[in-house]
N, C-alpha and C. Protein backbone atom coordinates (compact mmCIF):
# COMPACT_ATOMS: atom_id res chain seq x y z
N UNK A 1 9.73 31.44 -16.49
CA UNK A 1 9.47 30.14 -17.07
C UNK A 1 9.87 29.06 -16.07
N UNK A 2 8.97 28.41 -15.69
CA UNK A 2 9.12 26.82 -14.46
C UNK A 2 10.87 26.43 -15.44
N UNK A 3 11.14 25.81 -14.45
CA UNK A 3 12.66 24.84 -14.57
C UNK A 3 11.62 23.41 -15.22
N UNK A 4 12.25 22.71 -16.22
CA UNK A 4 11.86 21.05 -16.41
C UNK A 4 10.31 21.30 -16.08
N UNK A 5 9.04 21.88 -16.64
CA UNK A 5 7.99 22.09 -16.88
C UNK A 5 7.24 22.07 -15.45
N UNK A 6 8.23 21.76 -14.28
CA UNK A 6 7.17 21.95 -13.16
C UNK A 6 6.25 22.96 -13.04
N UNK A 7 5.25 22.97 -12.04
CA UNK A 7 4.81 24.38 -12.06
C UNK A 7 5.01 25.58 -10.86
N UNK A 8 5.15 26.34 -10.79
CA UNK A 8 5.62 27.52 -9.80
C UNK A 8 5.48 27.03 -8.63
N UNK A 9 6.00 27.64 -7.24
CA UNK A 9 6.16 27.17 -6.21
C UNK A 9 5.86 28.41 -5.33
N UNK A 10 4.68 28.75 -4.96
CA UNK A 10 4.73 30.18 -4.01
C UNK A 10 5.40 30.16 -2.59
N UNK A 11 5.69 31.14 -1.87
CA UNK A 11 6.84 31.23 -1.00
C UNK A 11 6.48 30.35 -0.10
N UNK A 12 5.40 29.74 -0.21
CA UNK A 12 4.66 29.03 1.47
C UNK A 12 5.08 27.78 0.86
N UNK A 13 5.61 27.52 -0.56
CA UNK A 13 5.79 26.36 -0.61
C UNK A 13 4.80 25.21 -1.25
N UNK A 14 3.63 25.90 -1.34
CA UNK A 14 2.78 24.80 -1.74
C UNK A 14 2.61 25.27 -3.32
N UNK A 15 2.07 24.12 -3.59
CA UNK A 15 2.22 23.56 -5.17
C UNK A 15 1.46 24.54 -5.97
N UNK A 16 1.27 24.88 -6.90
CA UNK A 16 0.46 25.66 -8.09
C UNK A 16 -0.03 24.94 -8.87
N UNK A 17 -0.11 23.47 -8.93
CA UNK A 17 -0.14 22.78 -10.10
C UNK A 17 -1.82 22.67 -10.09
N UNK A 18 -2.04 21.56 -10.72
CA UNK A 18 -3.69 21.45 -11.08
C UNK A 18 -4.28 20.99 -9.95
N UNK A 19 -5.91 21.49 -9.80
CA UNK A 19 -6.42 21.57 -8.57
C UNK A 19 -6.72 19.73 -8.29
N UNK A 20 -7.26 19.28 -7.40
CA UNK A 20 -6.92 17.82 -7.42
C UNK A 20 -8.55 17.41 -6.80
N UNK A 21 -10.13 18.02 -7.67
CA UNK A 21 -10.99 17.85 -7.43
C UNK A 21 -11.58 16.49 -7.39
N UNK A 22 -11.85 15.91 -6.75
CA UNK A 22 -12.83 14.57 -6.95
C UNK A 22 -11.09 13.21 -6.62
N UNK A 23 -10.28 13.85 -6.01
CA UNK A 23 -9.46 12.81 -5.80
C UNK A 23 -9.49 12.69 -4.12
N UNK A 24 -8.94 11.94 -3.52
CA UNK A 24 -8.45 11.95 -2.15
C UNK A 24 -7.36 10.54 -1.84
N UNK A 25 -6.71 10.69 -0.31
CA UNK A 25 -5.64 9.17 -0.42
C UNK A 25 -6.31 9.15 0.79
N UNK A 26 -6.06 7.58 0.85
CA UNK A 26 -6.29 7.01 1.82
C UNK A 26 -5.17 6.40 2.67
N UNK A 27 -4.84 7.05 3.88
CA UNK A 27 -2.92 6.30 4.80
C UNK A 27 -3.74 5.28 5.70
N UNK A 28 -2.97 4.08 5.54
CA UNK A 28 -3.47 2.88 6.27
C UNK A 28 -2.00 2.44 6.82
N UNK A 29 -1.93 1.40 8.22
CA UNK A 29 -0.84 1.19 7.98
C UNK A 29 -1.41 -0.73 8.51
N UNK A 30 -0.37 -1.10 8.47
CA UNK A 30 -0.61 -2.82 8.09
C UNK A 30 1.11 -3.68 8.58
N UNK A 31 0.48 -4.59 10.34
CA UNK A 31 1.55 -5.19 10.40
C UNK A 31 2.71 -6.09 10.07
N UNK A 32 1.89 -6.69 8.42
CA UNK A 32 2.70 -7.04 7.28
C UNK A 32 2.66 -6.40 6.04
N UNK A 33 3.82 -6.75 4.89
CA UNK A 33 4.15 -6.39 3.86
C UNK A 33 2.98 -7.71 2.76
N UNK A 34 2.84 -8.57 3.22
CA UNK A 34 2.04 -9.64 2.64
C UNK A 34 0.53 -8.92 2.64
N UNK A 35 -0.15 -8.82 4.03
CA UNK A 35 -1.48 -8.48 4.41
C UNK A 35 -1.57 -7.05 3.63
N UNK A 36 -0.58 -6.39 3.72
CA UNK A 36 -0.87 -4.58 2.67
C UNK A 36 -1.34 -5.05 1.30
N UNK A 37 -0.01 -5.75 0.89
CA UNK A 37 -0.21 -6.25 -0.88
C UNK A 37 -1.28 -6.77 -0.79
N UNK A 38 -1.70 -7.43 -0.71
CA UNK A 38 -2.93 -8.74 -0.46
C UNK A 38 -4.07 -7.47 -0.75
N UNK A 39 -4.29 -6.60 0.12
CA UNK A 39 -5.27 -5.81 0.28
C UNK A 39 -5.33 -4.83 -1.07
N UNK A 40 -3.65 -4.24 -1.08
CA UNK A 40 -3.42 -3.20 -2.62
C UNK A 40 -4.13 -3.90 -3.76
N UNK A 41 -3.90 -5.34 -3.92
CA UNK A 41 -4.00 -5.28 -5.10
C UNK A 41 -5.35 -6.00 -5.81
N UNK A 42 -6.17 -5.85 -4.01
CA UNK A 42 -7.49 -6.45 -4.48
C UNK A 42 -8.33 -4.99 -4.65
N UNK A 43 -8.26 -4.37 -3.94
CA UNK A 43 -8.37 -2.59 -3.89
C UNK A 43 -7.94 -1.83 -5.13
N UNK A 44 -6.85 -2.40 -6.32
CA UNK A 44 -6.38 -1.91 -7.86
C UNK A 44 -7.72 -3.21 -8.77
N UNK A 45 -7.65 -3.91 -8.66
CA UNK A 45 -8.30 -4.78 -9.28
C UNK A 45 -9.65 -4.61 -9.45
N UNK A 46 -10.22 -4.78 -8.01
CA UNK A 46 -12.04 -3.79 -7.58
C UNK A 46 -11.87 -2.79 -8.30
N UNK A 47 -11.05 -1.80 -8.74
CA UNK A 47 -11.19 -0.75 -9.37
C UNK A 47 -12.08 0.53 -8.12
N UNK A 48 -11.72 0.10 -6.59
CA UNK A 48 -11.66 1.48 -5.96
C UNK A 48 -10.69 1.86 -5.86
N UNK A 49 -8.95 1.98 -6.27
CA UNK A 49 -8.21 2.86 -5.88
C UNK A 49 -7.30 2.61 -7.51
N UNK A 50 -6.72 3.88 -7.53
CA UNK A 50 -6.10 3.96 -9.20
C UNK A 50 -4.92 3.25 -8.60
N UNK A 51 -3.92 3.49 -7.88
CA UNK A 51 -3.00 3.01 -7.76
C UNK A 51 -2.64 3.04 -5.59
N UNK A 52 -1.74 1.95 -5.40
CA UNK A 52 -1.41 2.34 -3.78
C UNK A 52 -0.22 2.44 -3.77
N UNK A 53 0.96 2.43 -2.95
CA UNK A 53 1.87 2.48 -2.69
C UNK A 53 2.23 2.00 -1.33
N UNK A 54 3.26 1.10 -1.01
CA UNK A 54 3.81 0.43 0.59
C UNK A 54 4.62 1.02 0.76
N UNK A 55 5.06 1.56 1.70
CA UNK A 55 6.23 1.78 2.09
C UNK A 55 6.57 1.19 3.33
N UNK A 56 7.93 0.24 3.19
CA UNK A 56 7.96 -0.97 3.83
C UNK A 56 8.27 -0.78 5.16
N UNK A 57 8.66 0.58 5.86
CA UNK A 57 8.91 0.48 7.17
C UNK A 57 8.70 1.33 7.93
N UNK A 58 7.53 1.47 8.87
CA UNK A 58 7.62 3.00 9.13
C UNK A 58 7.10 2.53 11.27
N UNK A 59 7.83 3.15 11.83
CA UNK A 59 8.30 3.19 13.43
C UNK A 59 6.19 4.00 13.70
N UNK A 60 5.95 3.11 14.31
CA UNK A 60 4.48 3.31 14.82
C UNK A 60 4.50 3.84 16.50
N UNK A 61 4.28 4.51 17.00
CA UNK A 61 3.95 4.86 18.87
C UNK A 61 2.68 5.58 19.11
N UNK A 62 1.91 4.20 19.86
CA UNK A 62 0.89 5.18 19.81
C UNK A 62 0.56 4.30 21.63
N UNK A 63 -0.94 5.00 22.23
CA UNK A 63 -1.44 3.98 23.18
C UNK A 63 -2.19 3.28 22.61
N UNK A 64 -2.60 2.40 23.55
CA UNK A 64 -3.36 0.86 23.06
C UNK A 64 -4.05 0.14 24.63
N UNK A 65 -4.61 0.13 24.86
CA UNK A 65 -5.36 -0.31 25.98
C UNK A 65 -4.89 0.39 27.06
N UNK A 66 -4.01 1.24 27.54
CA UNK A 66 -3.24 2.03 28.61
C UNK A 66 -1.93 1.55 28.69
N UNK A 67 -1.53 1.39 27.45
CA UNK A 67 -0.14 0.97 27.14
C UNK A 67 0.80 1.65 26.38
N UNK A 68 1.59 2.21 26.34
CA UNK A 68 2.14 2.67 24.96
C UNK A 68 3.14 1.42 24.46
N UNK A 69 2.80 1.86 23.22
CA UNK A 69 2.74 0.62 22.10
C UNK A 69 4.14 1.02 21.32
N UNK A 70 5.04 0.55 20.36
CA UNK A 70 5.75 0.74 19.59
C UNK A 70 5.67 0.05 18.75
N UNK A 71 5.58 0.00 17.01
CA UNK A 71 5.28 -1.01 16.39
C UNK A 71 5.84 -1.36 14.66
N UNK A 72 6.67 -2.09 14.40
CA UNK A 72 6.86 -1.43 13.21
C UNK A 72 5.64 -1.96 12.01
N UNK A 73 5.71 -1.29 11.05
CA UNK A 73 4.58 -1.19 9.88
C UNK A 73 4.81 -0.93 8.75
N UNK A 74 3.99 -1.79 7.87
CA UNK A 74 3.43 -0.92 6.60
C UNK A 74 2.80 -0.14 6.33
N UNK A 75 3.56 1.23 5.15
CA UNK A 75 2.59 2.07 5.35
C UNK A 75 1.53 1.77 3.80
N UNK A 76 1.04 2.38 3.95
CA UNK A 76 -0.39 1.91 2.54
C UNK A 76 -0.49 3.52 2.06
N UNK A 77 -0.38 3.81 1.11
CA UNK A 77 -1.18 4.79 0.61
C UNK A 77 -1.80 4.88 -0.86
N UNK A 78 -3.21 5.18 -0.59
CA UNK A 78 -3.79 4.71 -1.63
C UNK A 78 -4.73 5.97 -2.23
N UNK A 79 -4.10 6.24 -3.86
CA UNK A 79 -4.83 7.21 -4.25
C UNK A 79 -5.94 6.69 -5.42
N UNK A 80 -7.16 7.28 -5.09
CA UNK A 80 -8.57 7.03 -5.73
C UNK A 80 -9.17 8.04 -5.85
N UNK A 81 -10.46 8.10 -6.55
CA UNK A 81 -11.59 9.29 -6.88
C UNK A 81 -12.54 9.02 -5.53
N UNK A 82 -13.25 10.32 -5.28
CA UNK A 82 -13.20 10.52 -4.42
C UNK A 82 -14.86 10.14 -4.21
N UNK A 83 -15.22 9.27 -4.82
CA UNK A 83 -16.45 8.49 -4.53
C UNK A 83 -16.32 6.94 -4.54
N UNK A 84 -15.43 7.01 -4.54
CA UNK A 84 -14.90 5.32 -4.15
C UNK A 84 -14.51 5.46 -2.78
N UNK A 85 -14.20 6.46 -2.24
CA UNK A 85 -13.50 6.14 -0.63
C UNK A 85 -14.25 5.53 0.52
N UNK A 86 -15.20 5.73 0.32
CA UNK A 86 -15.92 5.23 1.54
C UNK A 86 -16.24 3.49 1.14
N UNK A 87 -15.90 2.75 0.15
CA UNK A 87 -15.90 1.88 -0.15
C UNK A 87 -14.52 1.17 0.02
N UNK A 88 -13.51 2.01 -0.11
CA UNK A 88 -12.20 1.62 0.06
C UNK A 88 -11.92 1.64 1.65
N UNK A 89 -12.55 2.26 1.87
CA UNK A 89 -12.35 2.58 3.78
C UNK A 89 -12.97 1.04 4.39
N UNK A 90 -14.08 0.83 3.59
CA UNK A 90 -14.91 -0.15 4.69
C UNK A 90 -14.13 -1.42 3.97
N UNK A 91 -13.53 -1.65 2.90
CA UNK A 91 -12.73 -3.43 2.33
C UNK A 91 -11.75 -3.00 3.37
N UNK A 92 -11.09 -1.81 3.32
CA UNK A 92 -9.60 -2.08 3.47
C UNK A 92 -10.19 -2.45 5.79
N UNK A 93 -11.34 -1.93 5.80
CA UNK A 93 -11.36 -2.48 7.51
C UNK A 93 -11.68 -3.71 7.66
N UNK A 94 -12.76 -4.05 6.41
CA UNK A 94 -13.24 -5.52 6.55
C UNK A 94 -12.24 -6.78 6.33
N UNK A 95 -10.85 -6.38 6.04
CA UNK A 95 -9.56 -7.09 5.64
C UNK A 95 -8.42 -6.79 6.37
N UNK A 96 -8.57 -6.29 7.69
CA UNK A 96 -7.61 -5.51 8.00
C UNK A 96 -7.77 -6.38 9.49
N UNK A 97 -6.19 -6.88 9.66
CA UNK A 97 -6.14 -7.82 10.73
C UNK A 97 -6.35 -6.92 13.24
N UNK A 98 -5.85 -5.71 12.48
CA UNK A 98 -6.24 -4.91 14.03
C UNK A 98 -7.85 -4.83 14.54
N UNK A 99 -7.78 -4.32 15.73
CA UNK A 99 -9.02 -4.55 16.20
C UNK A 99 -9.47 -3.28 15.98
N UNK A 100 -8.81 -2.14 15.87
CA UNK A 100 -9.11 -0.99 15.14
C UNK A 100 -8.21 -0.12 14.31
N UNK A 101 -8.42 -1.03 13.23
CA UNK A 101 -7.35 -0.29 12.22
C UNK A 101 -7.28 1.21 12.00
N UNK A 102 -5.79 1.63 11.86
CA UNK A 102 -6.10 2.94 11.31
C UNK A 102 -5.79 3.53 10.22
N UNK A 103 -7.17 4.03 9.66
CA UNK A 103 -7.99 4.33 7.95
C UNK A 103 -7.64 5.38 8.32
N UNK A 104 -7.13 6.93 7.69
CA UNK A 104 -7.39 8.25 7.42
C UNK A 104 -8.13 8.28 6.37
N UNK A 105 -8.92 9.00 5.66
CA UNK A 105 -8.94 9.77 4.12
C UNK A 105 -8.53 10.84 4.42
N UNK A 106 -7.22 11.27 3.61
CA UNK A 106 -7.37 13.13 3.26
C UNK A 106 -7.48 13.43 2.02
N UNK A 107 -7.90 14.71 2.00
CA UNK A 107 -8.48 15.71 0.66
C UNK A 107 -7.09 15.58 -0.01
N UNK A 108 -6.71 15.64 -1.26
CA UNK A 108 -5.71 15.66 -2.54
C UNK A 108 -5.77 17.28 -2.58
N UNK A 109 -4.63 18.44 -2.77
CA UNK A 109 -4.95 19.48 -2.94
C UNK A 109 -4.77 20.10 -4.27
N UNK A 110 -3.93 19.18 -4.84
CA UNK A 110 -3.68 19.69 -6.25
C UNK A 110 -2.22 18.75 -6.93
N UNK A 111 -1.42 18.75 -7.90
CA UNK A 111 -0.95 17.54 -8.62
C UNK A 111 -1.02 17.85 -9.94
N UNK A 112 0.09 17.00 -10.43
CA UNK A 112 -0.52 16.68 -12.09
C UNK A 112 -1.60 16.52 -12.72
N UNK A 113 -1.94 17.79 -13.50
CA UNK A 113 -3.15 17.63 -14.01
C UNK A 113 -3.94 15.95 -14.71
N UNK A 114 -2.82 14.96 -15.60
CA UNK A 114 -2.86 13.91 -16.15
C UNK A 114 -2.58 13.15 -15.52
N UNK A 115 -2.19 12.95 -14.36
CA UNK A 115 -2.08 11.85 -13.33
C UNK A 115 -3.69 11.92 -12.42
N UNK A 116 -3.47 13.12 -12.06
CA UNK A 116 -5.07 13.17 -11.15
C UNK A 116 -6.47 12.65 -12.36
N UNK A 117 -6.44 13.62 -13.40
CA UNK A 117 -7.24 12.88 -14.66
C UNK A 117 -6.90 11.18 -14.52
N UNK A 118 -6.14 10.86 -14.64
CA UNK A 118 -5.86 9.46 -14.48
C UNK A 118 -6.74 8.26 -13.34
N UNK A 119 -6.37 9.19 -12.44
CA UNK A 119 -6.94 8.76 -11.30
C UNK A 119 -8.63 8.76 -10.60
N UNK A 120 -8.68 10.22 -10.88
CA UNK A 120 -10.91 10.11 -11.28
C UNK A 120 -10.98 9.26 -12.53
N UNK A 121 -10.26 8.98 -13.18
CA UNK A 121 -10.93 7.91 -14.90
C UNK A 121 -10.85 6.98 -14.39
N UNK A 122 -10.24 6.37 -12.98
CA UNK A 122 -10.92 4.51 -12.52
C UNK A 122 -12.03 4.36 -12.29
N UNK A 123 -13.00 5.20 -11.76
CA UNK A 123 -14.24 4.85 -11.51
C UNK A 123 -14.98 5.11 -12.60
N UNK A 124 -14.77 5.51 -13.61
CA UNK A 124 -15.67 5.92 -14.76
C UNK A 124 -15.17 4.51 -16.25
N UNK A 125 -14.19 4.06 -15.35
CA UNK A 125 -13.67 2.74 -16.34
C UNK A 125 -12.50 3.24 -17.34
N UNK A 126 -11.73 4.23 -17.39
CA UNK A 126 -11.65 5.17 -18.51
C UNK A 126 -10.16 4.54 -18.31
């Protein structure tokens, strides 16, 4: 019997819980805490992403014109159904102050069954 209703944990560690079809997140990161929000909560509102999350500080190194760069950031992560992303990809670039921001999408692999339900029911209005 799971501990506190989680669900099983196989030895590799990864989750057992409900499969996480038709979801995906989107990691953005953003050189203000203003310009992220600004973007989150026009991106919750549009009704392409169920919910985002900032996390206010995260150490950036990457190159940049033949430079290496260090930078600190916001991070963005934004979970939606997975036919809104390519809509969420192109606001969050068309609002996004770098000259090439960087958008990931990755695949969702699985999660709370009623949270992920939650999350495909934004695009259906639900």
């Amino acid at each position: 019997m799971p501990v506190n209703n989680k669900p099983p944990m196989r030895d590799s560690g990864e989750c057992v819980g409900a499969p996480a079809d038709g979801v995906v997140m989107i990691y953005a990161t953003y050189p203000t805490r203003e310009g992220a929000l600004a973007v989150a909560r026009d991106l919750v509102e549009r009704r392409l992403a169920a919910a985002v999350n900032l996390v206010p500080s995260v150490t950036s190194v990457f190159e940049w014109k033949g430079r290496l760069e260090t930078a600190d950031e916001v991070l963005m992560m934004v979970k939606l159904p997975a036919e809104a992303a390519s809509s969420a990809v192109e606001y969050i670039a068309a609002h996004h102050p770098y000259e090439v921001p960087g958008i990931i999408t990755l695949p969702v692999l699985g999660g709370s069954g009623d949270y992920l339900a939650w999350v495909r029911g934004i695009s259906s209005g639900q």
